[in-house]
C-alpha atoms as a PDB file:
ATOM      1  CA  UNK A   1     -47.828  -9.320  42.868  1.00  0.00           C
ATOM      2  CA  UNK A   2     -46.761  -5.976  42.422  1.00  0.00           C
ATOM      3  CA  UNK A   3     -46.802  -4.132  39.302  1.00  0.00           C
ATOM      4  CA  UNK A   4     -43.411  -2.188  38.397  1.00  0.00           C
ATOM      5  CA  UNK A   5     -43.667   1.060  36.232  1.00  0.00           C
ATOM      6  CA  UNK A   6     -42.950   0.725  32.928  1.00  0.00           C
ATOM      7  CA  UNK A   7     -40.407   2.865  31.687  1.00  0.00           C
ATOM      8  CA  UNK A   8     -40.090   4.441  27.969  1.00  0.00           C
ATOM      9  CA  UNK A   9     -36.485   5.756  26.767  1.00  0.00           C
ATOM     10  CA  UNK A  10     -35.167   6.382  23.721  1.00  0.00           C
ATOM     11  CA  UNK A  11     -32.233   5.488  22.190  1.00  0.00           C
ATOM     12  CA  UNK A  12     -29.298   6.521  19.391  1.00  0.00           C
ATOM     13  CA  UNK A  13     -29.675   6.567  15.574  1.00  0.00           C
ATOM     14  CA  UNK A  14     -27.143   6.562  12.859  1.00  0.00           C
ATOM     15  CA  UNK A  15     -28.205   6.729   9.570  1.00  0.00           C
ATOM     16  CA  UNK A  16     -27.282   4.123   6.395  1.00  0.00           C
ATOM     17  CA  UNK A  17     -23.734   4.723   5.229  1.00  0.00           C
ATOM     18  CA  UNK A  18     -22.025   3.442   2.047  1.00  0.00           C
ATOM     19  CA  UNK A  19     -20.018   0.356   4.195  1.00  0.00           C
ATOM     20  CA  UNK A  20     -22.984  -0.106   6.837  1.00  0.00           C
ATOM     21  CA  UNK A  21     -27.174  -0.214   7.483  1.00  0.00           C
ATOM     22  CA  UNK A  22     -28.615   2.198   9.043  1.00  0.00           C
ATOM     23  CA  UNK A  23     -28.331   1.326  13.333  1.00  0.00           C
ATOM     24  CA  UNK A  24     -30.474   1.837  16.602  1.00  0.00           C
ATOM     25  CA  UNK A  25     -28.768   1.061  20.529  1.00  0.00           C
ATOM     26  CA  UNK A  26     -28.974   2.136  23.844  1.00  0.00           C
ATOM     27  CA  UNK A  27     -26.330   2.125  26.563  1.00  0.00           C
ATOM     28  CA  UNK A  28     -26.654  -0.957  28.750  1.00  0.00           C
ATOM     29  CA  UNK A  29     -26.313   1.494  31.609  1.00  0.00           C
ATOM     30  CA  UNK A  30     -29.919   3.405  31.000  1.00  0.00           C
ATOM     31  CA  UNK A  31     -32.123  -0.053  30.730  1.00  0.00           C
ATOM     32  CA  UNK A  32     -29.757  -1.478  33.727  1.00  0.00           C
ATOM     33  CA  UNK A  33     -30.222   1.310  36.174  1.00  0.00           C
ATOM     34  CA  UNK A  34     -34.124   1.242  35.769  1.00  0.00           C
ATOM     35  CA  UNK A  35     -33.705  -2.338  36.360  1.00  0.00           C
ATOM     36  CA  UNK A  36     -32.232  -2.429  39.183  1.00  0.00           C
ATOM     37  CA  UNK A  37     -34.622   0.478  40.171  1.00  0.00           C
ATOM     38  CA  UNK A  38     -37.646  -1.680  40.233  1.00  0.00           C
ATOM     39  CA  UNK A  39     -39.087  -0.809  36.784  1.00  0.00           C
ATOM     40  CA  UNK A  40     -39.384  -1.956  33.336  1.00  0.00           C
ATOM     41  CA  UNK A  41     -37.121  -0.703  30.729  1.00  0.00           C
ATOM     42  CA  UNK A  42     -38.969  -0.319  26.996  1.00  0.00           C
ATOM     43  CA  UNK A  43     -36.922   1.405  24.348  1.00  0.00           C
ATOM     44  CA  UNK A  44     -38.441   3.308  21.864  1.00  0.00           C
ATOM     45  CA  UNK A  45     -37.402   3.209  18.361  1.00  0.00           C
ATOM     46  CA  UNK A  46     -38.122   6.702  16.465  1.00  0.00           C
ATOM     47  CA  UNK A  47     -41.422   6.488  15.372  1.00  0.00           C
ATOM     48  CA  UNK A  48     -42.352   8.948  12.486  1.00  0.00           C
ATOM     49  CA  UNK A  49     -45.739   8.708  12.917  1.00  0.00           C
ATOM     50  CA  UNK A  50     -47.186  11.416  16.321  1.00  0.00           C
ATOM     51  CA  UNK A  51     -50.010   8.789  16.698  1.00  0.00           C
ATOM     52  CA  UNK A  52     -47.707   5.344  16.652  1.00  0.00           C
ATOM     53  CA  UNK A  53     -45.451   7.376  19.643  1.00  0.00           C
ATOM     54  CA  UNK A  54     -48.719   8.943  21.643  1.00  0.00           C
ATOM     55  CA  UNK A  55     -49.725   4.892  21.952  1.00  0.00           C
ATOM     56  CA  UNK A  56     -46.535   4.159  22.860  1.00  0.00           C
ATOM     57  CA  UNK A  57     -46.237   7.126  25.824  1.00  0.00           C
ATOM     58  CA  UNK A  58     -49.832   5.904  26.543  1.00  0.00           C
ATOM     59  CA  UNK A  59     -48.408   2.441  27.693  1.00  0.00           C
ATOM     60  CA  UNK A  60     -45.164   3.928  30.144  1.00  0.00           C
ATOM     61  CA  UNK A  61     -45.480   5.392  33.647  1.00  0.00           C
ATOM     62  CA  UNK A  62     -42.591   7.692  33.121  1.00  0.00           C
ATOM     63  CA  UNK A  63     -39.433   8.726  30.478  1.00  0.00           C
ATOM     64  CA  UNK A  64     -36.194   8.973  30.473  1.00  0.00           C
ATOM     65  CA  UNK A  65     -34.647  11.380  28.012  1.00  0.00           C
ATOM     66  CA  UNK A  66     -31.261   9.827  27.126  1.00  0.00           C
ATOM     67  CA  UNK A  67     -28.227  11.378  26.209  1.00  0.00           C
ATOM     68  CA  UNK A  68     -25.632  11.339  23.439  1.00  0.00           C
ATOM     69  CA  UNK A  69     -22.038  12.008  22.849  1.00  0.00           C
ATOM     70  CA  UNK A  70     -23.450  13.921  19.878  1.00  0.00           C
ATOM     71  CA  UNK A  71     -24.972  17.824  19.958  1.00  0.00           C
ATOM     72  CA  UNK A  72     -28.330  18.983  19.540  1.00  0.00           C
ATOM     73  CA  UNK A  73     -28.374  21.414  16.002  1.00  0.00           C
ATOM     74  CA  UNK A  74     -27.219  24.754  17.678  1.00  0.00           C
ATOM     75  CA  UNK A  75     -29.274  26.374  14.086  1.00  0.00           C
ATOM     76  CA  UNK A  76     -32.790  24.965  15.304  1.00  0.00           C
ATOM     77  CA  UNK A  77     -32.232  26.802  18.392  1.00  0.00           C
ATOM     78  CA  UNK A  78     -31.124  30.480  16.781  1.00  0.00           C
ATOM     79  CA  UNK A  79     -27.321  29.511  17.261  1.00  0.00           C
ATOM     80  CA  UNK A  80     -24.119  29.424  15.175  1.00  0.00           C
ATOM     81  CA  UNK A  81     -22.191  26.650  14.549  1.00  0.00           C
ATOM     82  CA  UNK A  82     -19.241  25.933  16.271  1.00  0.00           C
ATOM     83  CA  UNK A  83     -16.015  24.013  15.710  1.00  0.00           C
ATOM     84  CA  UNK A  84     -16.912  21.928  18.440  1.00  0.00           C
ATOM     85  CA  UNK A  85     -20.482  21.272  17.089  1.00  0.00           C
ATOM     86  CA  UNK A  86     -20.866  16.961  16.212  1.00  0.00           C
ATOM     87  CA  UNK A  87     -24.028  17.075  15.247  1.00  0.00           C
ATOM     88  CA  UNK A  88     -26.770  14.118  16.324  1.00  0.00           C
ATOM     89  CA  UNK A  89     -28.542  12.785  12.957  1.00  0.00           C
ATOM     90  CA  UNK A  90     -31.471  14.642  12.005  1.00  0.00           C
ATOM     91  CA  UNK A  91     -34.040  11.664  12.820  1.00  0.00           C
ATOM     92  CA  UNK A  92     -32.891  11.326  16.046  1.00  0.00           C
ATOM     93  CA  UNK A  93     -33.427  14.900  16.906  1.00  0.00           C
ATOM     94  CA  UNK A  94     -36.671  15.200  15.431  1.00  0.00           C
ATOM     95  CA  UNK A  95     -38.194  12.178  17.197  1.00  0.00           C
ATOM     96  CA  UNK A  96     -36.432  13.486  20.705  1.00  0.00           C
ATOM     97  CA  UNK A  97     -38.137  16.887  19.956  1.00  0.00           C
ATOM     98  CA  UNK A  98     -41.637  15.499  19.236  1.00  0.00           C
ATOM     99  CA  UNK A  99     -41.263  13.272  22.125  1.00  0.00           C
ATOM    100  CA  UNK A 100     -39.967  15.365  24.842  1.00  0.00           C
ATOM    101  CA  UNK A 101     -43.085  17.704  24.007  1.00  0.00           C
ATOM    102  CA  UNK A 102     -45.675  15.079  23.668  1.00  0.00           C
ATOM    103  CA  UNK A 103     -44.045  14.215  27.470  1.00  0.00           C
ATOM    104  CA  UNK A 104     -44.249  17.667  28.811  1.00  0.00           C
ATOM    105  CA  UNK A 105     -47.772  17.943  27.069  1.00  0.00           C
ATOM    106  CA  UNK A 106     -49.264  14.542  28.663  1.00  0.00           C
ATOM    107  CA  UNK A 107     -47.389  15.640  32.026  1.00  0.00           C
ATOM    108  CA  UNK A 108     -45.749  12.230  32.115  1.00  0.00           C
ATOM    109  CA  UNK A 109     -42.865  11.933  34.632  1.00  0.00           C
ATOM    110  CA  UNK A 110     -39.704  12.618  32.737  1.00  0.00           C
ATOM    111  CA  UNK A 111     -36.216  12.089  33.454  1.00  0.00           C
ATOM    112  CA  UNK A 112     -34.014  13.966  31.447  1.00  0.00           C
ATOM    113  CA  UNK A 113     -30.043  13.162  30.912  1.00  0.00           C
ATOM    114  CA  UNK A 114     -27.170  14.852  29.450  1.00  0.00           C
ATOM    115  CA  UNK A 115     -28.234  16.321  26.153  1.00  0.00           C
ATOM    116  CA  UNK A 116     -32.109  15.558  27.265  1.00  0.00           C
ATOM    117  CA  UNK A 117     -31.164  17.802  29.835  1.00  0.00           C
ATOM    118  CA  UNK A 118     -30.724  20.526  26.829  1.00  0.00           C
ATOM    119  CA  UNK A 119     -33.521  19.679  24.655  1.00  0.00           C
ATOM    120  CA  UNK A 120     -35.997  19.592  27.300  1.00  0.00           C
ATOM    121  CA  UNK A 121     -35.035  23.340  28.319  1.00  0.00           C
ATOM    122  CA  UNK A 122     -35.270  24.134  24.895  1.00  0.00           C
ATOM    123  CA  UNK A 123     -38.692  22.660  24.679  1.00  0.00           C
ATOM    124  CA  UNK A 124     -39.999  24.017  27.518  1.00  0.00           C
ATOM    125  CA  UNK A 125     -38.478  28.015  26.347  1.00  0.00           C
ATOM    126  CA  UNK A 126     -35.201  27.884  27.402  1.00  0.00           C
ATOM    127  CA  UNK A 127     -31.755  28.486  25.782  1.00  0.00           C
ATOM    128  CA  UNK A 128     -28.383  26.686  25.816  1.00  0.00           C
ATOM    129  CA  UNK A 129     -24.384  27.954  25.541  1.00  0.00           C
ATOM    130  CA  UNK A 130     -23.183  27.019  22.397  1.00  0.00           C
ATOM    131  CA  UNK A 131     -19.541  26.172  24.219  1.00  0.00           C
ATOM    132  CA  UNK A 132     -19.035  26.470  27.777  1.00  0.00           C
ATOM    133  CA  UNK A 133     -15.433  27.582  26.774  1.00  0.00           C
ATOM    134  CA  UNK A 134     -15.953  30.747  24.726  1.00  0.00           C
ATOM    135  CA  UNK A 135     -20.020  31.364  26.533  1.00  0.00           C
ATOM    136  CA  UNK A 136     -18.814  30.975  30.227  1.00  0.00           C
ATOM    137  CA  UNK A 137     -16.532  33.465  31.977  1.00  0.00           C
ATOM    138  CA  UNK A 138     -13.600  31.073  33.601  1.00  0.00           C
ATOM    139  CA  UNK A 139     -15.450  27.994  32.776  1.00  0.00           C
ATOM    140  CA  UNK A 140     -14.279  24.809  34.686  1.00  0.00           C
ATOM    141  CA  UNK A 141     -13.108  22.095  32.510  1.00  0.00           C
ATOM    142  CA  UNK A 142     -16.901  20.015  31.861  1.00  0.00           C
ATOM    143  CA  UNK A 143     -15.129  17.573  29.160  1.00  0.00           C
ATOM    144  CA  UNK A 144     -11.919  15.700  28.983  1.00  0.00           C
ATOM    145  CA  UNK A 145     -10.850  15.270  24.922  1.00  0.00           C
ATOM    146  CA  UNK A 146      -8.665  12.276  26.265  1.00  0.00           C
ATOM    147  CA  UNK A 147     -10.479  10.912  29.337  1.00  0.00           C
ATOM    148  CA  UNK A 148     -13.657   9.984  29.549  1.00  0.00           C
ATOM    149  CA  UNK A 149     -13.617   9.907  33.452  1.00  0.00           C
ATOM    150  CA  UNK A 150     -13.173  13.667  34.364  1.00  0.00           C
ATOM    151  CA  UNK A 151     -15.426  14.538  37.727  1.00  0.00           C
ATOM    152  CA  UNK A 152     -16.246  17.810  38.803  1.00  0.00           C
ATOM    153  CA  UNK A 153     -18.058  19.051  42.280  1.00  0.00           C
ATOM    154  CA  UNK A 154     -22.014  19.468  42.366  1.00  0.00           C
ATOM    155  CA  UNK A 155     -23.009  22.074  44.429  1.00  0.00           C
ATOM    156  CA  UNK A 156     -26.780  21.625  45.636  1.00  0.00           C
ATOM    157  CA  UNK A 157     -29.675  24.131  46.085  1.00  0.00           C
ATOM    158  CA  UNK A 158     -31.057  23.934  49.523  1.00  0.00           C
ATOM    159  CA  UNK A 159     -34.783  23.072  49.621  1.00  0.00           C
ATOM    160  CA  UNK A 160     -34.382  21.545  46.511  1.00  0.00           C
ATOM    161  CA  UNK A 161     -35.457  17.716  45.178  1.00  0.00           C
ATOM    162  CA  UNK A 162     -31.782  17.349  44.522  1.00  0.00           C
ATOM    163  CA  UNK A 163     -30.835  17.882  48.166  1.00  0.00           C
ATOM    164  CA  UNK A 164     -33.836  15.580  49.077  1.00  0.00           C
ATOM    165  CA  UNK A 165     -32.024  12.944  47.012  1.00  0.00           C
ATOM    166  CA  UNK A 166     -28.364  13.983  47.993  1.00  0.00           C
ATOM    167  CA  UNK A 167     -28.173  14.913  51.384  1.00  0.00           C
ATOM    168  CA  UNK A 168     -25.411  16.924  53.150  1.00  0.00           C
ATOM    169  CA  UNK A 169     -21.589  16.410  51.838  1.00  0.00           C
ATOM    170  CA  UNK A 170     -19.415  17.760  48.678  1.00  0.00           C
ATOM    171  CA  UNK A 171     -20.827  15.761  45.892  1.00  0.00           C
ATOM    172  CA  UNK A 172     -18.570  14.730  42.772  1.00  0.00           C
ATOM    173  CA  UNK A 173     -20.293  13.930  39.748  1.00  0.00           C
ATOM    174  CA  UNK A 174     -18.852  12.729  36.050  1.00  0.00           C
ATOM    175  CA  UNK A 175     -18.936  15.320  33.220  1.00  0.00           C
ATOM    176  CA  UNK A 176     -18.586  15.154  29.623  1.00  0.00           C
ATOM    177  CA  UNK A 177     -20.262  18.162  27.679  1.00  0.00           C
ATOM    178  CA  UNK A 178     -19.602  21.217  26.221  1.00  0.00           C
ATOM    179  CA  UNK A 179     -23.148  22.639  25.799  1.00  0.00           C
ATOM    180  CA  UNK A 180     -24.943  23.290  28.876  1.00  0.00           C
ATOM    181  CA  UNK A 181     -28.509  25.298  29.826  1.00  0.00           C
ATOM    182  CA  UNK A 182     -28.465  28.960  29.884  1.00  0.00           C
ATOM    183  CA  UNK A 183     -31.358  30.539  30.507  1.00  0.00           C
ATOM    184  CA  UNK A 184     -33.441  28.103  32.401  1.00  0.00           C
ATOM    185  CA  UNK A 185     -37.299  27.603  30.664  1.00  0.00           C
ATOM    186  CA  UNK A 186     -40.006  28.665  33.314  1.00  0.00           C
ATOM    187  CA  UNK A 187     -41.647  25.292  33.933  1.00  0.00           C
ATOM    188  CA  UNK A 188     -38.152  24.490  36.356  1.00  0.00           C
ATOM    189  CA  UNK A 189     -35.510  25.751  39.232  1.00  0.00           C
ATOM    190  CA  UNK A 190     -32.129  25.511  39.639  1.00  0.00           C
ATOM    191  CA  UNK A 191     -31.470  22.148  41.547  1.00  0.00           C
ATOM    192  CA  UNK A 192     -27.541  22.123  41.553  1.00  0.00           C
ATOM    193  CA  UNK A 193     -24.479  24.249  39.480  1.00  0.00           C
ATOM    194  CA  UNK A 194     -20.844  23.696  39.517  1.00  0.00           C
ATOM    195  CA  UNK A 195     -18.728  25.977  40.760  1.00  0.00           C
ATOM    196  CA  UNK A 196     -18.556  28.374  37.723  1.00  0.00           C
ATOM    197  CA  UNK A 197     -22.122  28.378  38.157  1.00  0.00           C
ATOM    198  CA  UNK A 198     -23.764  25.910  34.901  1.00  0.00           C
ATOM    199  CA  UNK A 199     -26.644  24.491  35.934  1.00  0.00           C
ATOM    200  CA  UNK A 200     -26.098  20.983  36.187  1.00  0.00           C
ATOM    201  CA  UNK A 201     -29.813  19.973  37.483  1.00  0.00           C
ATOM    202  CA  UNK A 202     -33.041  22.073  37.513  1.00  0.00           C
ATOM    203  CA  UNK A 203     -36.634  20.298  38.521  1.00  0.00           C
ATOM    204  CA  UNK A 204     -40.201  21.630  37.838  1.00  0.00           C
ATOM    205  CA  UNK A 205     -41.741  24.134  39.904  1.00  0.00           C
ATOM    206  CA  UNK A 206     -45.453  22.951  40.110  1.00  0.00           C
ATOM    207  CA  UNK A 207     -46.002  19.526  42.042  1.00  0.00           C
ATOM    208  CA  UNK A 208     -48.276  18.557  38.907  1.00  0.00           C
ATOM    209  CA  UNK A 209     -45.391  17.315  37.218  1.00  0.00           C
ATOM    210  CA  UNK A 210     -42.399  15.198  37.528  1.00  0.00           C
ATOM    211  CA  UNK A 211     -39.302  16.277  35.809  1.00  0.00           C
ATOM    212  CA  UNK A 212     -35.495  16.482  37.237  1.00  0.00           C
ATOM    213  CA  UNK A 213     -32.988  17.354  34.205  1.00  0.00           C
ATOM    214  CA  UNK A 214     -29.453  16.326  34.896  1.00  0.00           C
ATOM    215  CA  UNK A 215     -26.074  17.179  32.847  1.00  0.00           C
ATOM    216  CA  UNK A 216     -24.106  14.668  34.610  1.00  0.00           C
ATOM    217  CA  UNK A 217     -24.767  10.951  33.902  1.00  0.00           C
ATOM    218  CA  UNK A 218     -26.107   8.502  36.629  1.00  0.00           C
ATOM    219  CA  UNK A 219     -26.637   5.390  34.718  1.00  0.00           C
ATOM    220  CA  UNK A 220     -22.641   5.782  33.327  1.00  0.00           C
ATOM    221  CA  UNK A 221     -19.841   3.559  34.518  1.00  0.00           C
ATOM    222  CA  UNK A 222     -18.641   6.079  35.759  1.00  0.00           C
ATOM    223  CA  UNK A 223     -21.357   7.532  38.756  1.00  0.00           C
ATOM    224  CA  UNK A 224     -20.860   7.094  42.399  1.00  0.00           C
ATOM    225  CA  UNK A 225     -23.381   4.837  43.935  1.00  0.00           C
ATOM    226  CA  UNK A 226     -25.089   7.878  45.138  1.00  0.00           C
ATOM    227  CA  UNK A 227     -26.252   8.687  41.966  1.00  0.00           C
ATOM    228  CA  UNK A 228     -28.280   5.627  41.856  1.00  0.00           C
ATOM    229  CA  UNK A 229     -30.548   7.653  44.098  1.00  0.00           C
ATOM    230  CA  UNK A 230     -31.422   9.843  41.157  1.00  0.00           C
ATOM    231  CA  UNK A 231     -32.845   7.253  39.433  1.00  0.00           C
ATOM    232  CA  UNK A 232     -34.841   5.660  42.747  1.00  0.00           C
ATOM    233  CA  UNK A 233     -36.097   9.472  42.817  1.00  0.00           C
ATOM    234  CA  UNK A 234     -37.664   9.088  39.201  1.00  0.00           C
ATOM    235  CA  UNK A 235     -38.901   5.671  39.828  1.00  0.00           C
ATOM    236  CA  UNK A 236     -40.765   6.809  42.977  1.00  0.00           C
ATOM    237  CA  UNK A 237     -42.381   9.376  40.768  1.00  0.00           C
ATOM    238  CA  UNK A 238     -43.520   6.827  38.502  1.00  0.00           C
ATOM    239  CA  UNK A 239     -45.774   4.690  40.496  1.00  0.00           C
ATOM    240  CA  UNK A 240     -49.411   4.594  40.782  1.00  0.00           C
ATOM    241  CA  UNK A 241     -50.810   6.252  43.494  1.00  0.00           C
ATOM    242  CA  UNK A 242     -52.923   3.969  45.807  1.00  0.00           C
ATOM    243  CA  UNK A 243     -56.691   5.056  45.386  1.00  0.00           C
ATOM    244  CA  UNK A 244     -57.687   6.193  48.696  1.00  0.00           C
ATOM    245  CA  UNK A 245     -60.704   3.874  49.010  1.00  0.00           C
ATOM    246  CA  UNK A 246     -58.514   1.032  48.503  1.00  0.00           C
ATOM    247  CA  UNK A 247     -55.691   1.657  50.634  1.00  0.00           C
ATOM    248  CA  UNK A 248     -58.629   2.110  53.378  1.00  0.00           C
ATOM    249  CA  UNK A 249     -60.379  -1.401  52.413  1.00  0.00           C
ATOM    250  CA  UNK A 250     -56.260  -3.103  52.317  1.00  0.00           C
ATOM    251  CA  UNK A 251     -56.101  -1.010  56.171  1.00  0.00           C
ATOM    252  CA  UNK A 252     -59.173  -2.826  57.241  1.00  0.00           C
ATOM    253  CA  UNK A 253     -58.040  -5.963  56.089  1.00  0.00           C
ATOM    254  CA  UNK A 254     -54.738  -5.959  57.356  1.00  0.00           C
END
């Protein structure tokens, strides 16, 4: 029997209000895709304490970084606030800091989604646009205020892991954001922009690490079945290597 990766994720707070408890969920979509990627889906609550969440990393083969309709705190990362700003609670940032570092420290394979996208950058040295509108010179429109279905074109870096994955062809993807990377944190390269030229995927630059950050959202309703193949990328990443001596002693006995 084969053992599938297990796969860590975290998932959206909202704190105690005056009519309701305080609330944890996930989109269906994130534990689904994994699913039906071969591995195991384990959500992780956030954990306060560093040493409850390193035990926790030490039982996954790989992370995804999940997104949220909400926005990182554009303070914590030396910007203003803007009208547009909806900012995520302040326990749900702090444990997606703490664990996309303890991730990049540990090397574990990582992918990162939509706003993980962001905060992984930002972990990792990078900066983000506040608001593609005012921070972009004749931005394309990245998120519809009415529909929740707006696509835009990908265009792919030669060479890169995201043409690995993609292939040849104009590739569509969904888009809902306003923030977006910036300057791009040394650890990655540029694996796909749009048109006006935001990167919408980068991917690490050393082979000692796994870790493919993407603004669009593959495990959404709304992805092409192509986009599946990011997440067959991540689980490929996430397996245990063979050890040589017994892939030679399965050879023989084969």
């Amino acid at each position: 029997m084969t053992t599938k990766p297990i796969i860590g994720m975290n998932c959206d707070f909202r704190p105690a209000r005056k009519d309701a408890t305080a609330l944890s969920w996930i989109n269906t979509g994130y534990y689904d895709t994994i699913t039906a990627g071969g591995g195991i889906p384990l959500i992780a609550p956030p954990y306060a304490d560093d040493n409850d969440l390193k035990q926790f990393l030490n039982m996954v083969d790989g992370i995804v970084l999940t997104g949220c309709k909400l926005d990182l705190d554009p303070v914590a990362i030396g910007l203003e606030k803007h009208p547009a700003t909806r900012q995520m609670p302040n326990r749900r940032e702090d444990f997606d800091r703490r664990l996309a570092k303890m991730a990049y420290d540990l090397k574990i394979p990582v992918l990162a989604i939509g706003s993980g996208m962001q905060l992984m950058n930002v972990i990792c040295g990078g900066t983000l646009f506040n608001d593609l509108q005012e921070g972009v010179a004749r931005p394309l429109q990245h998120r519809d205020s009415v529909e929740s279905t707006l696509r835009h074109v990908l265009e792919i870096v030669p060479g890169t892991r995201m043409d690995d994955i993609y292939g040849p062809g104009e590739i569509r993807v969904n888009s809902d954001h306003h923030m977006a990377v910036d300057q791009l944190a040394a650890p990655f390269k540029v694996g796909a922009t749009t048109p006006d030229g935001i990167i919408e995927a980068y991917e690490t630059i050393s082979d000692d690490w796994f870790c493919l950050g993407v603004q669009f959202h593959p495990e959404s309703d709304s992805a092409s079945a192509l986009d599946m193949q990011v997440i067959e990328a991540f689980m490929e990443s996430c397996k245990e290597p063979v050890p040589e001596f017994l892939s030679f002693t399965q050879g023989r006995a084969a």
